[in-house]
Protein backbone atom coordinates (compact mmCIF):
# COMPACT_ATOMS: atom_id res chain seq x y z
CA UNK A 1 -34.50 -105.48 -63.20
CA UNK A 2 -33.80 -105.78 -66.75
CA UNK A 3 -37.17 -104.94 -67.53
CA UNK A 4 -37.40 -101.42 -65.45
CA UNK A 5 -34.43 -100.63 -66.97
CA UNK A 6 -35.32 -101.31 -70.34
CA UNK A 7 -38.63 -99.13 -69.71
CA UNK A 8 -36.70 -96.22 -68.28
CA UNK A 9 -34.47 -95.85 -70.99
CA UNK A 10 -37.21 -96.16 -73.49
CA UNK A 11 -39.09 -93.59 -71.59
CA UNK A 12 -35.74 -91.41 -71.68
CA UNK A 13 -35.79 -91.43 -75.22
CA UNK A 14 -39.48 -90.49 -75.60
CA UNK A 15 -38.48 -87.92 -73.23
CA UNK A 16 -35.69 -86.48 -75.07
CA UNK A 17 -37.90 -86.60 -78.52
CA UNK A 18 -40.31 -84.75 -76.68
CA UNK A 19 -38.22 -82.14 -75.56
CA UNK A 20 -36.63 -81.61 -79.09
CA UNK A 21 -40.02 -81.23 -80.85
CA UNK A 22 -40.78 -78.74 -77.87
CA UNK A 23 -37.69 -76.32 -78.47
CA UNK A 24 -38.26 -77.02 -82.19
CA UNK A 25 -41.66 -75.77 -81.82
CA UNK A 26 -41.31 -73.08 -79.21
CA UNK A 27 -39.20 -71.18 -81.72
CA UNK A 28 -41.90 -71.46 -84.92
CA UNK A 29 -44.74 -70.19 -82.30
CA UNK A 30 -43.39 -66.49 -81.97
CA UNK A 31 -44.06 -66.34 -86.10
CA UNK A 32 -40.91 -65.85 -88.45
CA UNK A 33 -37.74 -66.73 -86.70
CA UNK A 34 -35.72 -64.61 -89.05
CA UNK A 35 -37.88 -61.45 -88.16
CA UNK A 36 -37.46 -62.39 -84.48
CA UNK A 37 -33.97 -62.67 -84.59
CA UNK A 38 -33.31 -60.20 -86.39
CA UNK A 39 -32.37 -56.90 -85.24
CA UNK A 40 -35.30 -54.30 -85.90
CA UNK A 41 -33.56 -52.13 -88.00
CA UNK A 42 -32.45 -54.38 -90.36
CA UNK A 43 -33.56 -54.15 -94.20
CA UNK A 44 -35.57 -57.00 -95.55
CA UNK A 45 -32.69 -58.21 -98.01
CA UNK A 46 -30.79 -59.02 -94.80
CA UNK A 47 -33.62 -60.92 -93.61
CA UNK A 48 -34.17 -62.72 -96.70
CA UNK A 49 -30.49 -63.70 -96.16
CA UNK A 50 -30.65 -64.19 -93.10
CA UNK A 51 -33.60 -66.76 -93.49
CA UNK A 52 -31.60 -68.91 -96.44
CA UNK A 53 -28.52 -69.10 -94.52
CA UNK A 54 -30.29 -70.49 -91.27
CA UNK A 55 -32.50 -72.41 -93.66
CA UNK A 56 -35.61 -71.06 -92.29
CA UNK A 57 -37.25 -70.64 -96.08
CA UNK A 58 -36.69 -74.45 -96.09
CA UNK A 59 -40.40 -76.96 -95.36
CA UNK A 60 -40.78 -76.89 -91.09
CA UNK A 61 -40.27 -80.89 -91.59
CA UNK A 62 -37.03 -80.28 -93.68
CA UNK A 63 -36.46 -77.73 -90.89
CA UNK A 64 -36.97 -80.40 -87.71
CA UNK A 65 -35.45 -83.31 -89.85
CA UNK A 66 -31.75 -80.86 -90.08
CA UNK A 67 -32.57 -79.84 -86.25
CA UNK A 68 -32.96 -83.34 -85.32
CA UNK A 69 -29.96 -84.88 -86.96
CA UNK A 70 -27.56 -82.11 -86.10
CA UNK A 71 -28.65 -82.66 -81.94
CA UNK A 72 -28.23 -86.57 -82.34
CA UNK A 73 -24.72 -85.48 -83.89
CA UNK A 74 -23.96 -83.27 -81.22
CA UNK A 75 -24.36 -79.92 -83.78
CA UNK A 76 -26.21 -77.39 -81.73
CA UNK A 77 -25.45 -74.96 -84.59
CA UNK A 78 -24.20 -71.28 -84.34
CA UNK A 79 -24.99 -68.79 -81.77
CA UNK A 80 -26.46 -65.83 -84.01
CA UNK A 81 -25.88 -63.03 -81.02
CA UNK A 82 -22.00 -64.21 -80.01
CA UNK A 83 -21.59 -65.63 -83.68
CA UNK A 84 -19.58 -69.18 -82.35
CA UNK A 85 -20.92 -72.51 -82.08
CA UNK A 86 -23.07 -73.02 -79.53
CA UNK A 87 -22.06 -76.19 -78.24
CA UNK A 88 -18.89 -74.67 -77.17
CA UNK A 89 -20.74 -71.22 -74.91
CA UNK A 90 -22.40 -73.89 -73.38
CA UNK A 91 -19.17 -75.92 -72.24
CA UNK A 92 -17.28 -73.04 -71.42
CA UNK A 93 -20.30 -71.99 -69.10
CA UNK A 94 -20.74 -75.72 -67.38
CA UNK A 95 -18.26 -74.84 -64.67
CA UNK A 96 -19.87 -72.02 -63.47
CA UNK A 97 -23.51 -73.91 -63.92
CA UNK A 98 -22.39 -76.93 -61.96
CA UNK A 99 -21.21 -74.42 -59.26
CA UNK A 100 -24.12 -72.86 -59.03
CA UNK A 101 -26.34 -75.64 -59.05
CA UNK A 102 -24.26 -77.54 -56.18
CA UNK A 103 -24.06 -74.45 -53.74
CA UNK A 104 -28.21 -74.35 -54.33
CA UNK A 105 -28.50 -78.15 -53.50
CA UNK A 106 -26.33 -77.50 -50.29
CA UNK A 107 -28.47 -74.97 -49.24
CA UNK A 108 -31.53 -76.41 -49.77
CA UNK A 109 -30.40 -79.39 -47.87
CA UNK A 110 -29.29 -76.75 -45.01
CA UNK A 111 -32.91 -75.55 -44.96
């Protein structure tokens, strides 16, 4: 028993390291993440700005290195559309989430 579980939360780590490297990686694939999200309009000393503030000028290892530690820590960082830390739009969202997701696991159990 100790084994299995041992193996399954090994596996749930490789998991999770997985996952991180694929958000990580999902937002470097569209090309420059301060020209995508960026508003169009905007002049290119804003998205110079832009870039050094999010650290986005910074190596992608230095990049996935400050991703990585700030998840472990629990820092999802700053929303850049509602401008508030994003660990906090998520929690104030849960509710609603965990609604939603019950009343579709009672229905699928009805059907």
């Amino acid at each position: 028993m100790a084994r299995y579980v041992s193996f399954r939360l090994i596996y749930s780590v490789l998991l999770l390291k997985l996952i991180l490297v694929a958000v990580f990686l999902l937002l470097h694939m569209t090309g420059d993440p301060a020209l995508v999200l960026m508003p169009l309009d905007a002049s290119l000393a804003e998205i110079e700005a832009f870039r050094q503030r999010m650290g986005f000028s910074d190596p992608l290892w230095v990049q996935y290195v400050r991703f990585f530690k700030g998840v472990l820590g629990g820092d999802f960082g700053m929303s850049v559309e509602y401008k508030a830390p994003a660990m906090r739009l998520v929690m104030e969202r849960l509710p609603a989430t965990l609604k939603l997701a019950f009343a579709a696991y009672i229905l699928s159990i009805a059907i």
